[in-house]
Structures are given as structure tokens and as C-alpha cells.
C-alpha atoms as a PDB file:
ATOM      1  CA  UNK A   1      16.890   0.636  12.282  1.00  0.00           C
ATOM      2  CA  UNK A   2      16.683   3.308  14.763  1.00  0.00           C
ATOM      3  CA  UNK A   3      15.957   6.126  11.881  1.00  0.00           C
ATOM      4  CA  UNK A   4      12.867   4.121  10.691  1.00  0.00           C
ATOM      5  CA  UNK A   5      11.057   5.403  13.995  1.00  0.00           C
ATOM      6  CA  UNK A   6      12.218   9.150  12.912  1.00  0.00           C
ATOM      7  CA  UNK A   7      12.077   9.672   9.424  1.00  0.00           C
ATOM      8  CA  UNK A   8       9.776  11.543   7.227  1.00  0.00           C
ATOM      9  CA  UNK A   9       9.393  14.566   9.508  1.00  0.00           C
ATOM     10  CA  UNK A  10       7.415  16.360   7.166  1.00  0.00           C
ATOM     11  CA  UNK A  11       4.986  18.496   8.122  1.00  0.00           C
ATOM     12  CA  UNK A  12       1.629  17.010   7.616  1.00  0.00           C
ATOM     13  CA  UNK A  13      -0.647  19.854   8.518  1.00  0.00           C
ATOM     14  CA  UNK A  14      -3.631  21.216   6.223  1.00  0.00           C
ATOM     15  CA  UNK A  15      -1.306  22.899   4.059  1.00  0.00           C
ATOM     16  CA  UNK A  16       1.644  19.965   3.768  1.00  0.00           C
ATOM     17  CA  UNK A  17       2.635  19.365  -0.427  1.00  0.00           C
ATOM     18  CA  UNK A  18       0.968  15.639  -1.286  1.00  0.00           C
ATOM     19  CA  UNK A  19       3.892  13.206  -1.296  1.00  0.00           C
ATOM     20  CA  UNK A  20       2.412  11.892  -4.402  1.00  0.00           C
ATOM     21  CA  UNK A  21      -0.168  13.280  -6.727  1.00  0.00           C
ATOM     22  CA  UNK A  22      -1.358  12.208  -9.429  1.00  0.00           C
ATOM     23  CA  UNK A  23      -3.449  14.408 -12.355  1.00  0.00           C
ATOM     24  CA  UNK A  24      -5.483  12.559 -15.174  1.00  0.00           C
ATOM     25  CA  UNK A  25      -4.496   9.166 -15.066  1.00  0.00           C
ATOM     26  CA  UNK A  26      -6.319   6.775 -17.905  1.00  0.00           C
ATOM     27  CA  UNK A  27      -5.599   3.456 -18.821  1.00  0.00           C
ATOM     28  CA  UNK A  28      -6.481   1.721 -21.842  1.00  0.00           C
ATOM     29  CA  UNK A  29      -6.085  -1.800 -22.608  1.00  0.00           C
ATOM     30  CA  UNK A  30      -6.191  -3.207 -25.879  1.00  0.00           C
ATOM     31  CA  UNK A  31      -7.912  -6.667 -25.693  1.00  0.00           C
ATOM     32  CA  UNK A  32      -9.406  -8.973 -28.484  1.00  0.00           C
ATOM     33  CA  UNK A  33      -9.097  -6.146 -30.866  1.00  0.00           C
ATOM     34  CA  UNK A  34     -10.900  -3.892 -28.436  1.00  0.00           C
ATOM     35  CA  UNK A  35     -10.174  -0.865 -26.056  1.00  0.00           C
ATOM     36  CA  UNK A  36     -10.847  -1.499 -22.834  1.00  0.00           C
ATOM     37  CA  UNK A  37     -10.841   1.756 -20.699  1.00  0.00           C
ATOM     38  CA  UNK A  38      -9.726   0.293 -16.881  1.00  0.00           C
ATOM     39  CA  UNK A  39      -9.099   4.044 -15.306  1.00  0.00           C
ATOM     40  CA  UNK A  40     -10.514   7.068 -16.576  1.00  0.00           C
ATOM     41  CA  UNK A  41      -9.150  10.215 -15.709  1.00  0.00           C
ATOM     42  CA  UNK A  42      -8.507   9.731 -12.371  1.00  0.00           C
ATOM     43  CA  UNK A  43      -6.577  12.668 -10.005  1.00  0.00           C
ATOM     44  CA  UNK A  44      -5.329  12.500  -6.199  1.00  0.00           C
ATOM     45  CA  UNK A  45      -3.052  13.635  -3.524  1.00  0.00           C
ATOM     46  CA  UNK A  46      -2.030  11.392  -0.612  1.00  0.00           C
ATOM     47  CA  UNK A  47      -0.371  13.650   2.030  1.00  0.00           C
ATOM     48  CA  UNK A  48       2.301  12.990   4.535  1.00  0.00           C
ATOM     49  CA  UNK A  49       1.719  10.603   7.110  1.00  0.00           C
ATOM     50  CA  UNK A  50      -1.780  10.441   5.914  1.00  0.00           C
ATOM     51  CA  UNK A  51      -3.785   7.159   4.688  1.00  0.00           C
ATOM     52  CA  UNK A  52      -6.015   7.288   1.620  1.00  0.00           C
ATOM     53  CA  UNK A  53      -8.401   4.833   0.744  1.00  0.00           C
ATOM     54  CA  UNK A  54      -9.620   3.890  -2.790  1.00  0.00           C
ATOM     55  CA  UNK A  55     -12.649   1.766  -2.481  1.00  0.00           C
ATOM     56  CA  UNK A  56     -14.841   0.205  -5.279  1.00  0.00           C
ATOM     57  CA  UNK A  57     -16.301  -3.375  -5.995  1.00  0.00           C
ATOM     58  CA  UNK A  58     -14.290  -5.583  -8.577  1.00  0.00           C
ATOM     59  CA  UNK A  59     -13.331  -4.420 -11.865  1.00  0.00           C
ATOM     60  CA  UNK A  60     -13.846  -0.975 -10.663  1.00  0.00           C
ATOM     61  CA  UNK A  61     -10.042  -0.082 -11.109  1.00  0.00           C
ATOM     62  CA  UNK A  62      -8.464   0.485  -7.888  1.00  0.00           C
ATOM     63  CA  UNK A  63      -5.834  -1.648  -8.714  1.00  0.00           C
ATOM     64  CA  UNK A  64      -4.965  -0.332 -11.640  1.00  0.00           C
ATOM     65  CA  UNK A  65      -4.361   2.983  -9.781  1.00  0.00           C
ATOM     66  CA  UNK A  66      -2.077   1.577  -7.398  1.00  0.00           C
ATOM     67  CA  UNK A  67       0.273  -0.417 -10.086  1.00  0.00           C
ATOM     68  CA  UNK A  68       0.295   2.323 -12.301  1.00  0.00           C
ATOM     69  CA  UNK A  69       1.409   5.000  -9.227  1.00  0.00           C
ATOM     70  CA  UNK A  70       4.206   2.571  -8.992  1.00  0.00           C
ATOM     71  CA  UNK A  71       4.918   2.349 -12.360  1.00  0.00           C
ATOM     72  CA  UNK A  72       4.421  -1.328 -12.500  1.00  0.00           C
ATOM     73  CA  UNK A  73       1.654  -0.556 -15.013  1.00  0.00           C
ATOM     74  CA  UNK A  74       2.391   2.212 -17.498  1.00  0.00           C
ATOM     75  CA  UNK A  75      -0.165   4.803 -17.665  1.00  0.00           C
ATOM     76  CA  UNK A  76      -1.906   5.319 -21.195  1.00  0.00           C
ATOM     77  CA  UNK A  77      -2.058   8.920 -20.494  1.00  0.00           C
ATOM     78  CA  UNK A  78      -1.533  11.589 -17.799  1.00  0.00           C
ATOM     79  CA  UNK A  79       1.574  12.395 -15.077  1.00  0.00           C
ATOM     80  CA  UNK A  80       2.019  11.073 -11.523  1.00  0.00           C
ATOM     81  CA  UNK A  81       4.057  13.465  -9.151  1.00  0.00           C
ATOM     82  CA  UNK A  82       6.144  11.827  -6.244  1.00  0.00           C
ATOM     83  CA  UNK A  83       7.975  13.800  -3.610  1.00  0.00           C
ATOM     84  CA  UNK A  84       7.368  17.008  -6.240  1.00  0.00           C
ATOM     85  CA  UNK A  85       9.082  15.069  -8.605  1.00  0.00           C
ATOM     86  CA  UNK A  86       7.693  13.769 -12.092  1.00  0.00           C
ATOM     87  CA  UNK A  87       7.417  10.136 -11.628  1.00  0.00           C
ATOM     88  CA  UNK A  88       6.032   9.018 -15.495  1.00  0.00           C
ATOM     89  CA  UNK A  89       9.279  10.898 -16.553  1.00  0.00           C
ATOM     90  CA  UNK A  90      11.738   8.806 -14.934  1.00  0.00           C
ATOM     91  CA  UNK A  91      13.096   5.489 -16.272  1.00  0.00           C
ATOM     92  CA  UNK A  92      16.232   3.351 -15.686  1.00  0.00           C
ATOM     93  CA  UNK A  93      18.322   3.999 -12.335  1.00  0.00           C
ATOM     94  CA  UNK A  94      15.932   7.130 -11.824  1.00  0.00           C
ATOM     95  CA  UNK A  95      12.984   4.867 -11.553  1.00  0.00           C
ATOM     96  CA  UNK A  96      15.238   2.751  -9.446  1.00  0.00           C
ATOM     97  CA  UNK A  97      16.333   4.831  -7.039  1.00  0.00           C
ATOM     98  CA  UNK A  98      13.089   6.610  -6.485  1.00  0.00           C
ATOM     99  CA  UNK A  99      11.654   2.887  -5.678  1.00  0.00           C
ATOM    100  CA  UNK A 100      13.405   2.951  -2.761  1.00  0.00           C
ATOM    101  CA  UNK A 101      10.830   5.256  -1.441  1.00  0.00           C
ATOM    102  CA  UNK A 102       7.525   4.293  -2.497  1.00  0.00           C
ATOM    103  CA  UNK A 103       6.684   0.157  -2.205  1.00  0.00           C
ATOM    104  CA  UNK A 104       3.891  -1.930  -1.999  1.00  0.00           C
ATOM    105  CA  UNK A 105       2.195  -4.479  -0.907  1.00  0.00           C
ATOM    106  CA  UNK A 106       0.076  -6.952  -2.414  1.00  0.00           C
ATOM    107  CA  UNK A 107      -3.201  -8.853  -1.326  1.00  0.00           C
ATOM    108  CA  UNK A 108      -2.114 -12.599  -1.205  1.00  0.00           C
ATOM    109  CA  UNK A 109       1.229 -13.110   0.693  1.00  0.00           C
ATOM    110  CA  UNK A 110       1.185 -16.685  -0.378  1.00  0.00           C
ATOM    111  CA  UNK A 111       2.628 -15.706  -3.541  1.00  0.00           C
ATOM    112  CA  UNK A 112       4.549 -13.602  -2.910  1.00  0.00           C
ATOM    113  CA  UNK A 113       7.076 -15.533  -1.157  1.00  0.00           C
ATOM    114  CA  UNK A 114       9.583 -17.943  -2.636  1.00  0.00           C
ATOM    115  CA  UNK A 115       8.492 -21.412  -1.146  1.00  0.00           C
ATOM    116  CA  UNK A 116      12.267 -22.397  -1.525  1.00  0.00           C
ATOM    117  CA  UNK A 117      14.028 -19.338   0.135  1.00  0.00           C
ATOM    118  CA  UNK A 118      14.036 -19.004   3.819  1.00  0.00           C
ATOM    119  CA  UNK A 119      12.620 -15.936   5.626  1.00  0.00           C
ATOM    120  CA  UNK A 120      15.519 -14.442   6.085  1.00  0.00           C
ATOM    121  CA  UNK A 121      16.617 -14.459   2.825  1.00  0.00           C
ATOM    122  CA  UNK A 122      12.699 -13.026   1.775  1.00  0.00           C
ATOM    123  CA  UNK A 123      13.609  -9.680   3.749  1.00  0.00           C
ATOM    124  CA  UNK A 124      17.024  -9.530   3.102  1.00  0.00           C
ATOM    125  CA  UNK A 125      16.055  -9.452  -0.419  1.00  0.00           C
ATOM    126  CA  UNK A 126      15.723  -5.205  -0.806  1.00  0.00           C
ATOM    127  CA  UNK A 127      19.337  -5.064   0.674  1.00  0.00           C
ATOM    128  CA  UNK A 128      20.958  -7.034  -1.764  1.00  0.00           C
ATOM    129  CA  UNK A 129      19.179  -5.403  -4.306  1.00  0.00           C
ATOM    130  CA  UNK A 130      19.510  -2.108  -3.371  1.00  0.00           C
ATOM    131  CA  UNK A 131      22.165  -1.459  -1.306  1.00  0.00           C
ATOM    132  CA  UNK A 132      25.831  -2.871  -0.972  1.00  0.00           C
ATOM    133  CA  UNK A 133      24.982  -3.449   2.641  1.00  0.00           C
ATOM    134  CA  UNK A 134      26.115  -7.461   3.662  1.00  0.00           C
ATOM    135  CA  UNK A 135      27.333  -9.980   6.036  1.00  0.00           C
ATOM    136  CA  UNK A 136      26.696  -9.205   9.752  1.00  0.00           C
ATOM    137  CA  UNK A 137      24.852  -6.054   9.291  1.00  0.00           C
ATOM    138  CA  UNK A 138      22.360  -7.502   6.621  1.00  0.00           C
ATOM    139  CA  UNK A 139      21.888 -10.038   9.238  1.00  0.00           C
ATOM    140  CA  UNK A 140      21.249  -7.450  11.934  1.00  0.00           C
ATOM    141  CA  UNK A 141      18.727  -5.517  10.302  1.00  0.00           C
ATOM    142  CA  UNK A 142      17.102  -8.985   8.955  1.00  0.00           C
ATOM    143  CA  UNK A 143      16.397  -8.957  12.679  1.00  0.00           C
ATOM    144  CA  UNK A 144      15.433  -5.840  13.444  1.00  0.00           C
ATOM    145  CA  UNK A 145      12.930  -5.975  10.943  1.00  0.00           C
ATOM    146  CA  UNK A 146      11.775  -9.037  12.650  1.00  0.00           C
ATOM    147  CA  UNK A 147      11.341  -7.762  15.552  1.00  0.00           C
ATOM    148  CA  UNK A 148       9.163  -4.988  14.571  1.00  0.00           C
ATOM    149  CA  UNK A 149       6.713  -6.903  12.956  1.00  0.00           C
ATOM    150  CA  UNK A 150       7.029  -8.913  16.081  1.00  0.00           C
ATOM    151  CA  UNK A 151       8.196 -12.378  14.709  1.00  0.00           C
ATOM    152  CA  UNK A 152      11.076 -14.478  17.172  1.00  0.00           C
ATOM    153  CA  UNK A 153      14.476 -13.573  15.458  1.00  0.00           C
ATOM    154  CA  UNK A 154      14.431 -17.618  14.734  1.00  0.00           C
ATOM    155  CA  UNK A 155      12.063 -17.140  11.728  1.00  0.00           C
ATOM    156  CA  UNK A 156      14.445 -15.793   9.506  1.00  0.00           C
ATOM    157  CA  UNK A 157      15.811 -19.638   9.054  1.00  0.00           C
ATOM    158  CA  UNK A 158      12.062 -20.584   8.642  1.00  0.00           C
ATOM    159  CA  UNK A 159      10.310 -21.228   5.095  1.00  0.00           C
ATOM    160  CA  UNK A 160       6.756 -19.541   3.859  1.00  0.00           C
ATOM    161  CA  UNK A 161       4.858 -22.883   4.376  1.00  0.00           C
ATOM    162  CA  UNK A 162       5.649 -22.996   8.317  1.00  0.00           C
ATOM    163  CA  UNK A 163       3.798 -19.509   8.607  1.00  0.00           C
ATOM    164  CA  UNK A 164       0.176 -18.226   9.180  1.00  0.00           C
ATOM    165  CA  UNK A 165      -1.368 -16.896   6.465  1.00  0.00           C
ATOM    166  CA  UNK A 166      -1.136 -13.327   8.914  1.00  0.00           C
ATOM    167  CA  UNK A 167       2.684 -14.160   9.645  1.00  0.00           C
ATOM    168  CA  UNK A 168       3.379 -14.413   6.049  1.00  0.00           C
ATOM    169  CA  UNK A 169       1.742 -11.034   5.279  1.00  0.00           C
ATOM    170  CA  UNK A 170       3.833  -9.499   8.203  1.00  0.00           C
ATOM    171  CA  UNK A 171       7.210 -10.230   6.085  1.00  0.00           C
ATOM    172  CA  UNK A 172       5.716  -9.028   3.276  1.00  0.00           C
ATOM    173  CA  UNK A 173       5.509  -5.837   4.954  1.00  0.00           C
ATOM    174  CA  UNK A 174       8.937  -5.992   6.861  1.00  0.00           C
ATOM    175  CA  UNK A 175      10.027  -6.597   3.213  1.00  0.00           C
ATOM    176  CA  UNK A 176       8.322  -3.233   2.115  1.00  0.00           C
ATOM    177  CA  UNK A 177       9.424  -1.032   4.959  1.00  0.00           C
ATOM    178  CA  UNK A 178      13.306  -2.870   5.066  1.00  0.00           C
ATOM    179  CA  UNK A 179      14.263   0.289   2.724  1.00  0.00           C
ATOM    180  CA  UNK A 180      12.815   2.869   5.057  1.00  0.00           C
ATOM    181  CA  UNK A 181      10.203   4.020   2.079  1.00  0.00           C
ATOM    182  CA  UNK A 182       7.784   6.865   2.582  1.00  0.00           C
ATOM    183  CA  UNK A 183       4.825   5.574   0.848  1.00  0.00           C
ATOM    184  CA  UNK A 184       3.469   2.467   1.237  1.00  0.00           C
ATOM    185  CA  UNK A 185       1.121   1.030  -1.413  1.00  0.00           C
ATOM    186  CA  UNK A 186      -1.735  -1.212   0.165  1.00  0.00           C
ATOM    187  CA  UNK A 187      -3.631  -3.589  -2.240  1.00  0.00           C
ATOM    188  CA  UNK A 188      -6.181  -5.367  -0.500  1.00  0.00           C
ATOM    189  CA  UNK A 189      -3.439  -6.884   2.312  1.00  0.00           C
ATOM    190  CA  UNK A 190      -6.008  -8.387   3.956  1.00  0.00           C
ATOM    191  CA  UNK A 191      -8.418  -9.870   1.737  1.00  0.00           C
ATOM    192  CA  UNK A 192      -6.630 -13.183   1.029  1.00  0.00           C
ATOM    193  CA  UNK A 193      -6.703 -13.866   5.248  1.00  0.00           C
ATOM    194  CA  UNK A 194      -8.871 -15.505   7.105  1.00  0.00           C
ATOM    195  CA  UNK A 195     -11.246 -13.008   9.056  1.00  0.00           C
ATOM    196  CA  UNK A 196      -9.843 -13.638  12.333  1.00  0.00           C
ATOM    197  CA  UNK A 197      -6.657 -12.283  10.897  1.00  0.00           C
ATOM    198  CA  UNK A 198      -7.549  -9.516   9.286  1.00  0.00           C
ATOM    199  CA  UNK A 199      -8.375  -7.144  12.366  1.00  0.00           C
ATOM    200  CA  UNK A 200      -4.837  -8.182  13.732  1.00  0.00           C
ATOM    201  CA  UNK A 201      -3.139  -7.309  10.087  1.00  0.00           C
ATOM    202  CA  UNK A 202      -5.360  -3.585  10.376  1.00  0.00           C
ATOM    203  CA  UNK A 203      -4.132  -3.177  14.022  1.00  0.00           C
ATOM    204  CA  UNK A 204      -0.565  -4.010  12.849  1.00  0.00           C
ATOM    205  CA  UNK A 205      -0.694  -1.656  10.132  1.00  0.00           C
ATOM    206  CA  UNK A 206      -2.041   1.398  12.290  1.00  0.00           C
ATOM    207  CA  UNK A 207       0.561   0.823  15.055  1.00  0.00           C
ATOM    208  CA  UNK A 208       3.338   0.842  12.066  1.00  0.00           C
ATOM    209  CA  UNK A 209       2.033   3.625  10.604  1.00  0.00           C
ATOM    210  CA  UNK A 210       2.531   5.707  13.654  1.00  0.00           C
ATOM    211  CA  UNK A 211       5.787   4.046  14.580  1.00  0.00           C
ATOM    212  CA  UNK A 212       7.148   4.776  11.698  1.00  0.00           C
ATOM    213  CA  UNK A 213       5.539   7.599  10.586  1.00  0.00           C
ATOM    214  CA  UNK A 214       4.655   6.071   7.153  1.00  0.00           C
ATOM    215  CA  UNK A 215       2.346   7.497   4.457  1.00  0.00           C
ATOM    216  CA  UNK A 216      -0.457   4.795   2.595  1.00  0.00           C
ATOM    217  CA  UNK A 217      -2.417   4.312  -0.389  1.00  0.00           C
ATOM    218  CA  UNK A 218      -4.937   1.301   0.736  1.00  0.00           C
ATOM    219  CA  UNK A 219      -7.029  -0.217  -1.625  1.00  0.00           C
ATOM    220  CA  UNK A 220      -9.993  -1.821  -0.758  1.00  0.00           C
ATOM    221  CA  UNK A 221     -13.216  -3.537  -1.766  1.00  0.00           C
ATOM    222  CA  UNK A 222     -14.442  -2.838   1.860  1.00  0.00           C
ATOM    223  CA  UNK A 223     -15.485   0.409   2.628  1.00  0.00           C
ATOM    224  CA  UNK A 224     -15.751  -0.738   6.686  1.00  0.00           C
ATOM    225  CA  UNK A 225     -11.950  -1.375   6.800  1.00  0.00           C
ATOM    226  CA  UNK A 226     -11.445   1.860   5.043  1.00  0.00           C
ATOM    227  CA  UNK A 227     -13.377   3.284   7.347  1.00  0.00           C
ATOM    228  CA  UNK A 228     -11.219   2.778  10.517  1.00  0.00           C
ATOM    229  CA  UNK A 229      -8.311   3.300   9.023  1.00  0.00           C
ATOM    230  CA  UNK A 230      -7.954   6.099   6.245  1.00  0.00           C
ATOM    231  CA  UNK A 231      -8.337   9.585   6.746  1.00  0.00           C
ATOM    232  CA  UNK A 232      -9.924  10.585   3.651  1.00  0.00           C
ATOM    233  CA  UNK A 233     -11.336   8.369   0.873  1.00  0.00           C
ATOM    234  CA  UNK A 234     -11.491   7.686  -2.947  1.00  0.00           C
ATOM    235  CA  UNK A 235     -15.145   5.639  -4.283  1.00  0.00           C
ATOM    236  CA  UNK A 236     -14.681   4.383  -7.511  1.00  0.00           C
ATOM    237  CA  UNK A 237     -17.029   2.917 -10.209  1.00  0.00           C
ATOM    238  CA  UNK A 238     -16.035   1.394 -13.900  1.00  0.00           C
ATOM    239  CA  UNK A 239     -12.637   3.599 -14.075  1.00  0.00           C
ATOM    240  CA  UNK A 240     -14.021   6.554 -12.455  1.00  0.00           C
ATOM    241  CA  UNK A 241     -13.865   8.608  -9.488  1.00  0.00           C
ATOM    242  CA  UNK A 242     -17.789   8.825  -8.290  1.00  0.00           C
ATOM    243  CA  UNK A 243     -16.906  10.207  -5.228  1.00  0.00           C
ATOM    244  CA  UNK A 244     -14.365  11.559  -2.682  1.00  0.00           C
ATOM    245  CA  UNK A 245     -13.712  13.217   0.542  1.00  0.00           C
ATOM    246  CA  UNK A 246     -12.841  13.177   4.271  1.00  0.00           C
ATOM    247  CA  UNK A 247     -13.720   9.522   5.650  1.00  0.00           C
ATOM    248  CA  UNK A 248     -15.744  11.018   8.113  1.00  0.00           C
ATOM    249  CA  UNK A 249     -17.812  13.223   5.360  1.00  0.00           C
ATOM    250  CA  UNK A 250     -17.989  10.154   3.253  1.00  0.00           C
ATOM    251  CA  UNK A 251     -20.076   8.055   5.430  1.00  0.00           C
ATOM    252  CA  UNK A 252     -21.573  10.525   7.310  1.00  0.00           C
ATOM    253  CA  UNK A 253     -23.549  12.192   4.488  1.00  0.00           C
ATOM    254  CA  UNK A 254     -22.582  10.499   1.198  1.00  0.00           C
ATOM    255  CA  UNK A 255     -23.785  11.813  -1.614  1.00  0.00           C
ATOM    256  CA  UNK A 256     -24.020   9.283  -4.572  1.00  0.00           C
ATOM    257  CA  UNK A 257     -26.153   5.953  -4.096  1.00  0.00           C
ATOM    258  CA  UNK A 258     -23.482   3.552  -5.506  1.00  0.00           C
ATOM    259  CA  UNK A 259     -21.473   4.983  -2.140  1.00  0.00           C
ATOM    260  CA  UNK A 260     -24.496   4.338   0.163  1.00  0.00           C
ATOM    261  CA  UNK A 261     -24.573   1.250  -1.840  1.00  0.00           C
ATOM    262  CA  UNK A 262     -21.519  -0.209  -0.424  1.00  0.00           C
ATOM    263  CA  UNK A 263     -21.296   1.217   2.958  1.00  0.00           C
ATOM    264  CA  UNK A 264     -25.162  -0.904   3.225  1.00  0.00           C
ATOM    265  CA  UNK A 265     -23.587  -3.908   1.894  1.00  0.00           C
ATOM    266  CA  UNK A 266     -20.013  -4.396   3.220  1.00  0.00           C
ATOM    267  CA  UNK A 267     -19.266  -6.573   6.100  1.00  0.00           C
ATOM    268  CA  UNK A 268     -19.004  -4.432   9.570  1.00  0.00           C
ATOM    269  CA  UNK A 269     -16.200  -5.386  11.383  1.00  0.00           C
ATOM    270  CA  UNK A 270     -14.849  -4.199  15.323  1.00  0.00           C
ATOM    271  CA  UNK A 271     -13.850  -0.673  15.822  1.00  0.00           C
ATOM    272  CA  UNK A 272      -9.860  -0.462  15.819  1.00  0.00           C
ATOM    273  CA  UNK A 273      -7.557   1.410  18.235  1.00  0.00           C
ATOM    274  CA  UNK A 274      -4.400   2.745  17.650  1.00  0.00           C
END
């Protein structure tokens, strides 16, 4: 796993291309004999090694954004751009190789785990998928994985229901980063976890970030998390964009009240290092 720690040397400087854009995005749902507009227009760049945040209260459509930048939600209209490639025109092995590189992860790790298959087998699961890679190297980079979510190599024979609710999140990540991707999609990865695990999920997710020099899209509902750990921001209200910006900029002076709304009424919680 030793090119994990080195890939994705990019430069990520002011004037770095996004690693995935995305121009005019809608969605519209059809519901009841209605149309239900969940995204509306909605552009943005993430660039290299950076983290952007979308933040919004529920229903606002953040997560709608993510699934449909991964194509696990198809877009009613508009294009998404990935690696200055045309994402929303791929389909078929395209799509599936291109998958390799982008992945995400989603807010409850209870269900996403197979009660019935073994840790191991959880994060060995992109491999077999993906690759032809088997036998004793699939187990040795089942382990390295492991170890850099900092779990005992022993776990892999464990099952989901002997884990923390903050263990079972970590292999959901090892399980996201097992293809070396370069964007990783956040969904609210914390907000299923007890609060005393959440600051040790953010800490984990900074440290990884650096280590291996990944890029994220984090959604939130909680502007304080994003505020600690994204570098520039995304506010959104009923489909739309209301505001956006540097992090710092954003709370410092922002300029709409449904933003000064939610950074008055979201939980504060401790500063984090990296």
C-alpha cells in the first residue's frame, strides 16, 4: 500500500484544474403525479487535495449532490466533469473504471456492512470486484488497510456486530480508500455516531487526508464540523446554492441570514488538530 501515501501529486495551488466540477446540476423527481425539484442548478469545483463542504438543514439537497456526482442518482439536467473528463457521458465499463477513483461514504455504517460477512471479507470486497488481485496478496493489503485505519490485523475474521459504532465507520472508509481513489465522497459519516465518536471519526479523517493526500466532498448538516475541517464551503437551502466561499470568509462575515442562521444554531464542538 506504499503508493497510497504518494499518489495524487497534483499540484493543488490557487491555479490547480478542480478534480471534479460540476455546472448546472438539477434534479427533478416525479412524485404523486408531481415534480418535485430536489437540486436546482447547482455548480462547483472541489480541487486537489482540498475539502469542500456542502452544508444545509434536511431536505435542503446536499445529498442529492453527492449521489448524483457519483452517478448513483442520475442528474435531470446538466454535466459533471471528473479528472477533466465528462462524467454524465460515461456509462458501462467507462463508468466502471472511472469508479475506481471517486468513492464514497455514507452516514450510517451499520448498514452498510453485511452482518453475515466477516471484516475481512467487507474490505476485500473492492478487490474482488475490481481487480483480479487474490489469495495472499488480497490478504496482505486486507491488512494493510487495517492497519491504517488502526484496527489489530485480527479484525478482519471479526463480524459488524462485535464493532463500535466508530470502528465500523473506520472499515467503511478502509473500504473506500482500498482502491487508492482520489475523491472521497463524505455524507454525513458522522452523524449516525454517538458524540463521543464523532471528534475521533473528524480527527481520523484529517490525519487520512494528509496521509494520503486525498481530495473530499463532505456533506453536512453541521456547519461547526465543516468548519474545522473544509477549506471552502457550499450553504444550501430548498435545492439551491444561497451561499459559498472560503470557510474562513463564510463564518467570518456571512452574508445571508439563513447562513448566520445555522452557524447560531449548530452544536459547537472542540477545535481539531491535524
Amino acid at each position: 500500500m506504499s503508493s497510497l501515501a504518494t499518489m495524487l501529486s497534483t499540484e493543488t495551488g490557487p491555479e490547480a484544474e478542480p478534480l471534479l466540477s460540476a455546472r448546472d446540476l438539477t434534479k427533478v423527481f416525479h412524485t404523486g403525479g408531481q415534480d418535485f425539484r430536489a437540486v436546482d442548478g447547482v455548480s462547483l469545483d472541489v480541487k486537489p487535495g482540498k475539502v469542500l463542504g456542502i452544508v444545509g438543514e434536511s431536505g435542503s439537497g446536499k445529498s442529492t449532490v453527492a449521489r448524483m456526482v457519483m452517478r448513483l442518482i442520475e442528474p435531470s439536467s446538466g454535466q459533471i466533469m471528473f479528472e477533466g473528463e465528462n462524467l454524465t457521458a460515461k456509462s458501462g465499463e467507462a463508468l466502471r473504471q472511472t469508479r475506481r477513483h471517486m468513492q464514497i461514504v455514507f452516514q450510517n455504517p451499520h448498514s452498510a456492512l453485511n452482518p453475515r460477512d466477516t471484516i475481512g471479507s467487507a474490505i476485500a470486497e473492492p478487490f474482488l470486484v475490481q481487480t483480479r488481485i487474490r489469495g495472499a496478496e488480497l490478504e496482505r493489503r486486507v491488512e494493510a488497510l487495517l492497519d491504517i485505519i488502526s484496527l489489530p490485523k485480527a479484525f478482519k475474521y471479526r463480524y459488524p456486530h462485535e464493532l463500535s459504532g466508530g470502528q465500523k465507520q473506520r472499515v467503511c472508509i478502509a473500504r473506500a480508500v482500498a482502491l487508492e481513489p482520489r475523491l472521497l465522497v463524505l455524507d454525513e459519516p458522522t452523524s449516525a455516531l454517538d458524540v463521543s465518536v464523532q471528534a475521533q471519526i473528524l480527527m481520523f479523517l484529517q490525519d487520512l487526508r494528509v496521509r494520503l493526500n486525498l481530495t473530499y466532498l463532505f456533506i453536512s448538516h453541521n456547519l461547526a464540523v465543516v468548519r474545522h475541517l473544509c477549506d471552502d464551503v457550499i450553504v444550501m437551502s430548498k435545492g439551491r446554492i444561497v451561499e459559498s466561499g472560503s470557510t474562513d470568509a463564510v463564518f467570518k462575515s456571512p452574508r445571508e441570514a439563513y447562513t448566520r442562521k445555522l452557524i447560531d444554531s449548530v452544536p459547537r464542538i472542540p477545535r481539531l488538530c491535524v
